[in-house]
Protein backbone atom coordinates (compact mmCIF):
# COMPACT_ATOMS: atom_id res chain seq x y z
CA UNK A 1 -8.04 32.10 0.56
CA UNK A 2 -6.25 33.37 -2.52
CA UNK A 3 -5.11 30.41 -4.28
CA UNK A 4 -7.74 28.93 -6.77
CA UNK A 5 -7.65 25.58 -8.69
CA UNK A 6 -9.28 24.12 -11.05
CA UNK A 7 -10.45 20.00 -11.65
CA UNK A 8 -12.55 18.33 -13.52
CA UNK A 9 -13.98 15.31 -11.86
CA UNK A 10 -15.91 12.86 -13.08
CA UNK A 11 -19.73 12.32 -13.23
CA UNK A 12 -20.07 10.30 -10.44
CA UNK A 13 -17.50 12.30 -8.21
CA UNK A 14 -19.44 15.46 -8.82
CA UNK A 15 -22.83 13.65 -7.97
CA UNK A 16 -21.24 12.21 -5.01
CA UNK A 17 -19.87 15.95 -4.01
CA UNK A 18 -23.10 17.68 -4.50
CA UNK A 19 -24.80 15.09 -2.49
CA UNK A 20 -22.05 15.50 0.31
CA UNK A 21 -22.76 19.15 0.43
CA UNK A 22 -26.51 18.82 0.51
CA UNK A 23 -26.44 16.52 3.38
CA UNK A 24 -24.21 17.71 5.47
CA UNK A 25 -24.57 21.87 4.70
CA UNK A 26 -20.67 22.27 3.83
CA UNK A 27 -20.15 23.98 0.75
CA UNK A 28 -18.34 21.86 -1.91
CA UNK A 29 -14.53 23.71 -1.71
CA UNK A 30 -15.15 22.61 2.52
CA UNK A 31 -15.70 19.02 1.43
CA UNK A 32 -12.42 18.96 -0.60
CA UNK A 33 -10.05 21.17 2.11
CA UNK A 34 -11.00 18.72 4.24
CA UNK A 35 -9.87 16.09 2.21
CA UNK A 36 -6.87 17.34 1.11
CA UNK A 37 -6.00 18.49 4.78
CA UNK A 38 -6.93 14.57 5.72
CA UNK A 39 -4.48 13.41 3.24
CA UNK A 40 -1.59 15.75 4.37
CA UNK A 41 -2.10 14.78 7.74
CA UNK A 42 -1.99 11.20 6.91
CA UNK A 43 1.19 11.30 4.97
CA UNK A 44 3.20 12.58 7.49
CA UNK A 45 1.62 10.08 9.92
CA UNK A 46 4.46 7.49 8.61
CA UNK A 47 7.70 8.94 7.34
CA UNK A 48 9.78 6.04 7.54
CA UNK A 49 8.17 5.05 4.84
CA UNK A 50 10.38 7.02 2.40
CA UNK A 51 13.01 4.84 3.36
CA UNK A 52 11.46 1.57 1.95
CA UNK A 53 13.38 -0.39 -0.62
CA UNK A 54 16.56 1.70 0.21
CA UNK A 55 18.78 -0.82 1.63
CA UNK A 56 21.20 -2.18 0.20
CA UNK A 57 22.88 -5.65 0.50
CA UNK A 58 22.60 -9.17 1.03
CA UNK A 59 19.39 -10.62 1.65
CA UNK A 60 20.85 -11.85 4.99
CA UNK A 61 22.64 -8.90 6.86
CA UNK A 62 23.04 -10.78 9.89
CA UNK A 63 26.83 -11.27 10.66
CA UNK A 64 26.41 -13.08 14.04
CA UNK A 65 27.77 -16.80 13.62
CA UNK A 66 24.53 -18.28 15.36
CA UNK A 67 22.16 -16.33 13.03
CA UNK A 68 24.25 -16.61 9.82
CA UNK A 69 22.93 -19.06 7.05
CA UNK A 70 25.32 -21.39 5.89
């Protein structure tokens, strides 16, 4: 591992990630690889989503004569 951040969390997020590594023997920078490998994962899970809200149109892009509104 050669690349090193830095983050400041807040009280309760540190307590919570001490506790974390105390019960379950991980170290702390485990915990948050983990997480941020969990996160990764789960944005790639649904990449259609980046297509959202980039329609454009009518409201109504059927053009069949039985499904048109009048």
């Amino acid at each position: 591992m050669s690349h090193t951040i830095t983050i400041r969390l807040t009280r309760e997020l540190a307590e919570w990630l001490e506790a974390m590594s105390a019960r379950t023997g991980l170290s702390q920078g485990k915990i948050i690889r983990d997480q941020i490998e969990k996160a990764r994962a789960a944005s790639s899970e649904r990449p259609f989503l980046r297509l959202a809200g980039t329609i454009r149109g009518p409201k109504d892009l059927s053009t069949r004569k039985g499904f048109s509104r009048p």
